[in-house]
Protein backbone atom coordinates (compact mmCIF):
# COMPACT_ATOMS: atom_id res chain seq x y z
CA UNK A 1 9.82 -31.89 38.72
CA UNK A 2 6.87 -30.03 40.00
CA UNK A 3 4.84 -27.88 37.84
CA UNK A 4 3.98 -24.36 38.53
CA UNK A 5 0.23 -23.52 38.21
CA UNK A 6 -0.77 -20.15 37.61
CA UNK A 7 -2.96 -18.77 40.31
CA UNK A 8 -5.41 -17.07 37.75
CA UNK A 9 -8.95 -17.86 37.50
CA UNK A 10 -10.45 -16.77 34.86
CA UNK A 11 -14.00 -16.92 37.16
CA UNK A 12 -12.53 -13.82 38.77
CA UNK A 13 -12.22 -10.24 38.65
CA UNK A 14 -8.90 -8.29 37.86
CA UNK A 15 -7.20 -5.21 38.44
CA UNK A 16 -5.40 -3.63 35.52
CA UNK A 17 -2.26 -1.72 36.78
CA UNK A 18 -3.93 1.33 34.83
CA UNK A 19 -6.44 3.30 37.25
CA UNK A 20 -6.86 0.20 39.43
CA UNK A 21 -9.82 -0.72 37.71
CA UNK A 22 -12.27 -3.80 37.63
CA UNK A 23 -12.00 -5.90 34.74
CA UNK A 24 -13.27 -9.26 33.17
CA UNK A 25 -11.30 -11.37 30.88
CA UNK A 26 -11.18 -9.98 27.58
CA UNK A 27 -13.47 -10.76 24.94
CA UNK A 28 -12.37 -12.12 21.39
CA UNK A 29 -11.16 -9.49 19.18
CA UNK A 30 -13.47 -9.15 15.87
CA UNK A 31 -12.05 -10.02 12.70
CA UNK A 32 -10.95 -7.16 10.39
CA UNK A 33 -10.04 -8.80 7.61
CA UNK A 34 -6.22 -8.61 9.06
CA UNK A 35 -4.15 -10.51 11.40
CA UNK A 36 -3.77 -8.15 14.88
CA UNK A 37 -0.69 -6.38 15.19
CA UNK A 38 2.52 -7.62 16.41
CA UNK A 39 3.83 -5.19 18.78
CA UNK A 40 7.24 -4.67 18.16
CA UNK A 41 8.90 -4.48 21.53
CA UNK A 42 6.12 -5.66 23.78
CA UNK A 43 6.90 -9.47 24.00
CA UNK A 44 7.60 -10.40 20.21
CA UNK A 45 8.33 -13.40 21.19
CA UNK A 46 5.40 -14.96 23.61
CA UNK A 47 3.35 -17.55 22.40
CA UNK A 48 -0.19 -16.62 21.38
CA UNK A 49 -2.43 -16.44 23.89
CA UNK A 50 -6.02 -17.62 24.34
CA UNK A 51 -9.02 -14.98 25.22
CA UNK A 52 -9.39 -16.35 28.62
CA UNK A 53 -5.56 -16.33 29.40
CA UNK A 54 -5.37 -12.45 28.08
CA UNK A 55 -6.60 -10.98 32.16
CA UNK A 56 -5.12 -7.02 31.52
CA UNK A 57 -7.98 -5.59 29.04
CA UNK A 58 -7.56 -2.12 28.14
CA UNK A 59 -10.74 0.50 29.44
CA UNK A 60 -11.00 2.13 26.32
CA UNK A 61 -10.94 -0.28 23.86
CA UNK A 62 -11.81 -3.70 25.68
CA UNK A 63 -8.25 -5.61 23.95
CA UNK A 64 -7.00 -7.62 26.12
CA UNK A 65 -3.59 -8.61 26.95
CA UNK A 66 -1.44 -11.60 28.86
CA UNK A 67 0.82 -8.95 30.25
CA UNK A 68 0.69 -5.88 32.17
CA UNK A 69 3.41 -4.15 30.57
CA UNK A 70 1.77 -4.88 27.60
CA UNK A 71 -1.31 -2.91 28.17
CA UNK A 72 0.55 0.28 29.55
CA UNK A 73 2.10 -0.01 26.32
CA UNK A 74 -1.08 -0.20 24.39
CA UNK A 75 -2.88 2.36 26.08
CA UNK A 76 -0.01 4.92 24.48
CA UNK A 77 -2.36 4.25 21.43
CA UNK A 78 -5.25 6.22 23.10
CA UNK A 79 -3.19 8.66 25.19
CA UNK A 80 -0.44 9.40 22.79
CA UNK A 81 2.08 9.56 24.72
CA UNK A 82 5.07 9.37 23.36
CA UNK A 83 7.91 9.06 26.24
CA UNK A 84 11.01 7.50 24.05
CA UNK A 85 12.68 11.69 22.85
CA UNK A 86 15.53 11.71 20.44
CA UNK A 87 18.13 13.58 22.17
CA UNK A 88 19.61 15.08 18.26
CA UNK A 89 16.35 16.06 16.98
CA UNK A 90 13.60 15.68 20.03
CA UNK A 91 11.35 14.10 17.91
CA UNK A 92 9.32 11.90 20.18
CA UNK A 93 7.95 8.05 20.00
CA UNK A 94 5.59 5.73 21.27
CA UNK A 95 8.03 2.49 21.67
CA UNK A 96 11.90 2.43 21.90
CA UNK A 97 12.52 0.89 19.29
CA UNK A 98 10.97 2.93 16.82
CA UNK A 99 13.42 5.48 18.44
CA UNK A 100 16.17 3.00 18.00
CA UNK A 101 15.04 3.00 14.21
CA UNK A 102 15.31 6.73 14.27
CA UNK A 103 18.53 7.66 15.22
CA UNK A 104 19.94 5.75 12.30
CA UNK A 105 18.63 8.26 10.06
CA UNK A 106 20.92 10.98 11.98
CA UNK A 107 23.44 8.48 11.42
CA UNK A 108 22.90 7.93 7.69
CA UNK A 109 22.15 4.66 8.17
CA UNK A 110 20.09 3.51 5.86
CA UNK A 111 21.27 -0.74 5.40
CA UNK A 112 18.03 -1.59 3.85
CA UNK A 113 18.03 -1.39 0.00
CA UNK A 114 14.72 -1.48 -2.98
CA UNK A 115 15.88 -3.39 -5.45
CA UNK A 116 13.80 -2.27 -7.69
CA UNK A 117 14.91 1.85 -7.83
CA UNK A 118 17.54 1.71 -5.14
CA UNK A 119 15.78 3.95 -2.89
CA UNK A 120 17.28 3.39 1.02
CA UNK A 121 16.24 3.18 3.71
CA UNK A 122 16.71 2.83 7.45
CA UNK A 123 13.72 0.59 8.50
CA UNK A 124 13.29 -2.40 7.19
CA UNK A 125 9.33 -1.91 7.46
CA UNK A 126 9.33 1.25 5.56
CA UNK A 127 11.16 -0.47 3.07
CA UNK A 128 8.31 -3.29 2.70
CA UNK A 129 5.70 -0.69 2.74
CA UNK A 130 7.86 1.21 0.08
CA UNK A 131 8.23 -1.65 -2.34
CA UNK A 132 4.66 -2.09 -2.99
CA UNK A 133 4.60 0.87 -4.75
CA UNK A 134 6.14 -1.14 -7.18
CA UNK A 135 4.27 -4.77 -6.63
CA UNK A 136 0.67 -2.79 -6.61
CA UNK A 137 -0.23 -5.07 -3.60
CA UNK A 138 -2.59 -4.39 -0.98
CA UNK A 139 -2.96 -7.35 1.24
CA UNK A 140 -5.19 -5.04 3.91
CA UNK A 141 -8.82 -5.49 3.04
CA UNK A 142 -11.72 -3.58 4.85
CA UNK A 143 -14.43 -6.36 5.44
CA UNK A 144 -17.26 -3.70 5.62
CA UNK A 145 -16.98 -2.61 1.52
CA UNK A 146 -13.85 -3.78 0.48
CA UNK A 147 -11.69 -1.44 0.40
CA UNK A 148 -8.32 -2.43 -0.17
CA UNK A 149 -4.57 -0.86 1.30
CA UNK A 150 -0.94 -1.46 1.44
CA UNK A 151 -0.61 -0.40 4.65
CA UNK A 152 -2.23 -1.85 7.93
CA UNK A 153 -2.24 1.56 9.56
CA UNK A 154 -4.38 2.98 6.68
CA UNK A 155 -7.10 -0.07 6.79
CA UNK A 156 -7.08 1.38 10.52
CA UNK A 157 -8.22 4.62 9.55
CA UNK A 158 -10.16 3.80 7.05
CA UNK A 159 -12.59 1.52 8.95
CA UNK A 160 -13.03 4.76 11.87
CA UNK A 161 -15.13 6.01 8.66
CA UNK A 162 -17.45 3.69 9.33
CA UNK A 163 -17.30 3.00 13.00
CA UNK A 164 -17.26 6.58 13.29
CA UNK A 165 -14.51 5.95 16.48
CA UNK A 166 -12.56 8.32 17.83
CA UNK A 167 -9.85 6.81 20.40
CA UNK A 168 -7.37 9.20 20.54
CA UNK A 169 -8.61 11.66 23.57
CA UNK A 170 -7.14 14.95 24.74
CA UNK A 171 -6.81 14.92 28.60
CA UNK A 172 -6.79 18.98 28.48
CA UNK A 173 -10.52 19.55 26.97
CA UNK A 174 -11.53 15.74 26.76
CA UNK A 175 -12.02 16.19 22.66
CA UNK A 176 -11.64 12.67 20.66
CA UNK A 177 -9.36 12.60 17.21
CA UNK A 178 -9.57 9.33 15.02
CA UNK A 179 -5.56 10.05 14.54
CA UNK A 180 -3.21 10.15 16.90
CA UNK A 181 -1.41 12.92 14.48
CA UNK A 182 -4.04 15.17 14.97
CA UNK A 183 -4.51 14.64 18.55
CA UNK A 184 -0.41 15.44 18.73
CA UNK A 185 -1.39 18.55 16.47
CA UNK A 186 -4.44 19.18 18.79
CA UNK A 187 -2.31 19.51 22.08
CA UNK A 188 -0.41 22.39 20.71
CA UNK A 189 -3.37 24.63 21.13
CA UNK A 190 -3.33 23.90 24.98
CA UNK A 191 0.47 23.85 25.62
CA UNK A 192 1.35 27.16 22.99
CA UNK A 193 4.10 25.31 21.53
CA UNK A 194 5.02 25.88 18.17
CA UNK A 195 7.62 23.61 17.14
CA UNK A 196 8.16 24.69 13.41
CA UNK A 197 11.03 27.79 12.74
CA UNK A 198 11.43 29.71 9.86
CA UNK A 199 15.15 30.16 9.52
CA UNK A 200 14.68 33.93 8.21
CA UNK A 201 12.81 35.44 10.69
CA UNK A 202 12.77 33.08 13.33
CA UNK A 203 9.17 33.26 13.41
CA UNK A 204 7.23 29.74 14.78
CA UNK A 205 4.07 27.79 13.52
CA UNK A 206 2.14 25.04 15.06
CA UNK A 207 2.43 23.14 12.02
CA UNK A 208 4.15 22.39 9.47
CA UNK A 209 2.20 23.44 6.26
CA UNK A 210 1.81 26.97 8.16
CA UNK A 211 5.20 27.16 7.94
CA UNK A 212 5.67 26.24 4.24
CA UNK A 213 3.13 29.36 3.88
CA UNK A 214 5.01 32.03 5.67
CA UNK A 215 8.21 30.77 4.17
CA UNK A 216 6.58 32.06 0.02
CA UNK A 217 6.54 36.22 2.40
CA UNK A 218 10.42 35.87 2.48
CA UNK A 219 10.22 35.08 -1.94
CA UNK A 220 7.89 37.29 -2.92
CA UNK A 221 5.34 34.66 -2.97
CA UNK A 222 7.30 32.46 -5.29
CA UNK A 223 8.13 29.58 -3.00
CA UNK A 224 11.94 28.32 -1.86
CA UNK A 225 11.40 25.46 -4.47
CA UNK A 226 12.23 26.74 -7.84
CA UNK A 227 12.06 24.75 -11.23
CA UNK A 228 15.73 24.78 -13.29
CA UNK A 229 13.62 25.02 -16.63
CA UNK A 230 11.21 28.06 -16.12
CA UNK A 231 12.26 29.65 -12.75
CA UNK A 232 8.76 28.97 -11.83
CA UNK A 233 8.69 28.95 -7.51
CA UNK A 234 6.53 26.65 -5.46
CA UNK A 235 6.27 26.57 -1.66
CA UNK A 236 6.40 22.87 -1.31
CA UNK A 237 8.98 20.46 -3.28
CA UNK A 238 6.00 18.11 -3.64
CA UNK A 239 4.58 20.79 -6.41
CA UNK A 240 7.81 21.58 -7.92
CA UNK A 241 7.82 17.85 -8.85
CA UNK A 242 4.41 17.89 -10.02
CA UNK A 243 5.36 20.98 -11.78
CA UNK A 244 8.58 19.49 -13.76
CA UNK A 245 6.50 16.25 -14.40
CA UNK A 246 3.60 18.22 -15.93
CA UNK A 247 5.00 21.06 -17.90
CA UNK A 248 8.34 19.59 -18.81
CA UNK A 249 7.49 16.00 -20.57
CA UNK A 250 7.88 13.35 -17.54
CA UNK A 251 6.00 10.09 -18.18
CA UNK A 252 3.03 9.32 -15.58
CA UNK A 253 4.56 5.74 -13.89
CA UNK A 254 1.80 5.48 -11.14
CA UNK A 255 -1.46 4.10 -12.23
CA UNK A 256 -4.17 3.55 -9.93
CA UNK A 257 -5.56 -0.32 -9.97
CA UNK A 258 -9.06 0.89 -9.67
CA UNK A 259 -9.15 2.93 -12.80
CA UNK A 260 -6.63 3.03 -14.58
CA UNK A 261 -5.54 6.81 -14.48
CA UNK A 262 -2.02 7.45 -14.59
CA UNK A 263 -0.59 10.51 -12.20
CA UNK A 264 3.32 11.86 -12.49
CA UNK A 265 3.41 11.33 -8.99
CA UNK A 266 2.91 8.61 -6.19
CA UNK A 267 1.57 11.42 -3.82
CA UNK A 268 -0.89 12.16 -6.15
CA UNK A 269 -2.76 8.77 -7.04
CA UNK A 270 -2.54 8.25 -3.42
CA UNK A 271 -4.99 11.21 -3.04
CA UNK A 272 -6.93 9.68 -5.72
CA UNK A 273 -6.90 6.38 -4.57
CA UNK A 274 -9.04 7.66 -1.56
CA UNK A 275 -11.66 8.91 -3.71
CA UNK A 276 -11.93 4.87 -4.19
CA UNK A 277 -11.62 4.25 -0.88
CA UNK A 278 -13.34 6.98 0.96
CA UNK A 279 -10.69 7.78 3.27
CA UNK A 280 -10.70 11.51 3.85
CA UNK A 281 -6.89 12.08 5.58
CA UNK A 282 -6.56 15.51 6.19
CA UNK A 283 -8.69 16.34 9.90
CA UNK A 284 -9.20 20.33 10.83
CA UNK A 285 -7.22 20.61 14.18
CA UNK A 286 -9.73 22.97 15.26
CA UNK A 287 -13.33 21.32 14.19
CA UNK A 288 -12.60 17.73 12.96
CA UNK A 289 -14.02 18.05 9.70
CA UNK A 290 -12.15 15.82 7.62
CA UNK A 291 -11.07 16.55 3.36
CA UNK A 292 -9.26 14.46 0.48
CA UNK A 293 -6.66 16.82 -0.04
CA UNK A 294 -4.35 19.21 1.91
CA UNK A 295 -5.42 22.30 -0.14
CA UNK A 296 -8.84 22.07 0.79
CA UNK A 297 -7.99 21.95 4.70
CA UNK A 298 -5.78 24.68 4.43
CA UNK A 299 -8.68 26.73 2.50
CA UNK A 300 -11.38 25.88 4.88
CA UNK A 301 -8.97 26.70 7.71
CA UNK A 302 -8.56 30.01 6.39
CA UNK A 303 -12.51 30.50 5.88
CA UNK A 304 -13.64 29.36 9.22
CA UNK A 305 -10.36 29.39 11.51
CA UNK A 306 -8.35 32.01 10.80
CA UNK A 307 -8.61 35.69 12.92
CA UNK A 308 -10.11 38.45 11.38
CA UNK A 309 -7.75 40.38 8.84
CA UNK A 310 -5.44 37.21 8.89
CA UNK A 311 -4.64 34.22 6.80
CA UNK A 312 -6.52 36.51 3.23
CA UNK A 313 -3.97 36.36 0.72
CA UNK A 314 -6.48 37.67 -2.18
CA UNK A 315 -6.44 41.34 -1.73
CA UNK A 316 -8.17 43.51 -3.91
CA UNK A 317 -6.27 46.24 -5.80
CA UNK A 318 -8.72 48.98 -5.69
CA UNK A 319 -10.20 49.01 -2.18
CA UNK A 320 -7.62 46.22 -0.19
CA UNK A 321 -10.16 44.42 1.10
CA UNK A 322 -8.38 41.00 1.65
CA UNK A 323 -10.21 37.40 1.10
CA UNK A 324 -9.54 33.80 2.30
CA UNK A 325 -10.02 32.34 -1.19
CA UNK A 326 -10.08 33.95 -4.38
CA UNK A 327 -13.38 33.08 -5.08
CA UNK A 328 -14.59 35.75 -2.35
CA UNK A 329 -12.05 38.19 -4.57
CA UNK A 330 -13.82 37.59 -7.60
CA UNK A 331 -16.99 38.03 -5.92
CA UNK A 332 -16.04 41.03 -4.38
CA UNK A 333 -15.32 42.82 -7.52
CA UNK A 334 -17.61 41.93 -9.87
CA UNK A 335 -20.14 43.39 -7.03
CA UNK A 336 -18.26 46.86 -6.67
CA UNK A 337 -17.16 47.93 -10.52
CA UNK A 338 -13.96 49.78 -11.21
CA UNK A 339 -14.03 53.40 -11.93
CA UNK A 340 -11.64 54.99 -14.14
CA UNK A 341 -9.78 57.84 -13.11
CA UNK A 342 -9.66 59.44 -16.88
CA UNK A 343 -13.47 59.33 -17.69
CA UNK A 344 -15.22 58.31 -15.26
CA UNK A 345 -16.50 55.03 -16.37
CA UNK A 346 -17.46 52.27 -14.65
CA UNK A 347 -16.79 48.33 -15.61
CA UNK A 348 -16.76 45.23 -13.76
CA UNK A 349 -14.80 42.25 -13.65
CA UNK A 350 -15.52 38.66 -15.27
């Protein structure tokens, strides 16, 4: 039986299907202290390839690929486009099946089962991811300093800090983002959309966390989330935990495997666990200066973003001059004393 011989030559130049441009067989991919990713519906099942036999290589990146439809689905990585919609919910993905994944969440489907707390779930990866919360593992080491993570995607980031990479590029103003979150978050500037409602006033946000925000106008600055014990409201249900783990007597489970301290919350040692790591999550839409925690974006994006006269919560009471932070309050009024109305006097704040 004859054999069939592939008419490549790897001696040769190739067009990628992408921008019909020149390319040379791909190089070997560096070693990141991780195996490369599997991509889930892009040929799971093709035997590895050799460098030489991988002739589609990606412009932006240089990886290489044995496929064509394998690089057009690649090069969603850097473009971040997302064509798979949920028609329930039109929440958007890169690959199908992570929209196949999806919709069994509308469904309540959640097959996949911890066995440790008997959290569900409707991935099967989330639920691996998930249950080394409770194994402490992080197989994902950074070979630069050693940095280690649970989660592939994280190691990603993570090394950008030191490659200083930014491959996620808006085609609107040609801007680079090291996540494609923020580049999603990004694009809202130049399209107007706002895809986050409030439900009283129908009033809509770019993202989320603005939201969460407006939503503490509609209770008197108390938040939606309000602890059974004290009444106390917060504006996220992330700090009404915190709250009923810190005021009412919850023990601290999650202890970070650097240190040793103990947090009521996984959320929490996660943001300390990048004080370890160096991994600054939270990237300013707007300027790309990148902070630990979500509070301290929000507060710089009040500071430097914001229009004049909005986003200044801290008001003073004599004058109503308003300030992004209260430290600018205090400031304010330790500068111009109070007078009283009976006497005359003057006194300051402290």
């Amino acid at each position: 039986k004859p054999v069939h011989q592939s008419a490549y030559n790897p001696s040769q130049q190739h067009r990628s299907p992408i921008g019909k441009r020149e390319v040379e067989p791909a190089p070997t991919l560096p070693d990141f202290g991780m195996s490369e990713p599997q991509w889930r519906d892009a040929g799971a099942g093709e035997q590895a390839c050799n460098a030489e036999d991988k002739p589609f290589r990606c412009s932006e990146c240089g990886k290489g690929f044995a496929q064509s439809s394998n690089l057009i689905k690649h090069q969603r990585v850097h473009t971040g486009e997302r064509p798979y919609r949920c028609h329930q919910c039109g929440k958007a993905f890169t690959w199908s099946s992570s929209l196949l994944e999806h919709q069994k969440s509308h469904a309540g489907e959640k097959p996949h089962s911890c066995p440790e707390c008997g959290k569900k779930f409707s991935r099967g990866s989330t639920l691996l991811e998930h249950q080394r919360i409770h194994t402490g593992e992080k197989p994902f080491r950074c070979h630069q300093c050693g940095a280690r993570f649970s989660q592939s995607s994280t190691l990603v980031h993570h090394q950008r800090t030191h490659t200083g990479e930014r491959p996620y590029r808006c085609d609107e103003c040609g801007r680079s983002f090291g996540r494609k979150s923020t580049l999603v978050t990004h694009r809202r500037t130049h399209t107007g959309e706002k895809p986050y409602h409030c439900l009283e006033c129908g009033r809509s946000f770019v993202v989320s966390s603005d939201l969460a925000k407006h939503q503490r106008t509609h209770t008197g600055g108390q938040g939606p989330y309000r602890c059974g014990e004290c009444g106390e409201g917060f504006g996220w249900s992330a700090a009404l935990a915190a709250h009923r783990a810190s005021q009412h007597g919850a023990e601290k489970p999650y202890r970070c495997s650097e240190c040793g301290e103990a947090f009521h919350q996984n959320a929490t040692l996660l943001v300390h666990q990048r004080t370890h790591a160096g991994d600054e999550a939270f990237t300013c839409s707007d300027c790309g200066e990148c902070f630990l925690e979500s509070a301290k974006l929000a507060r710089h994006r009040r500071a430097r973003h914001s229009a004049d006269g909005e986003e200044k919560p801290f008001k003073c009471s004599e004058c109503g001059k308003g300030y992004a932070q209260s430290a600018g309050l205090r400031h304010h009024q330790r500068e111009q004393p109070f007078r009283c109305p009976q006497c005359g006097g003057e006194m300051v704040y402290f």
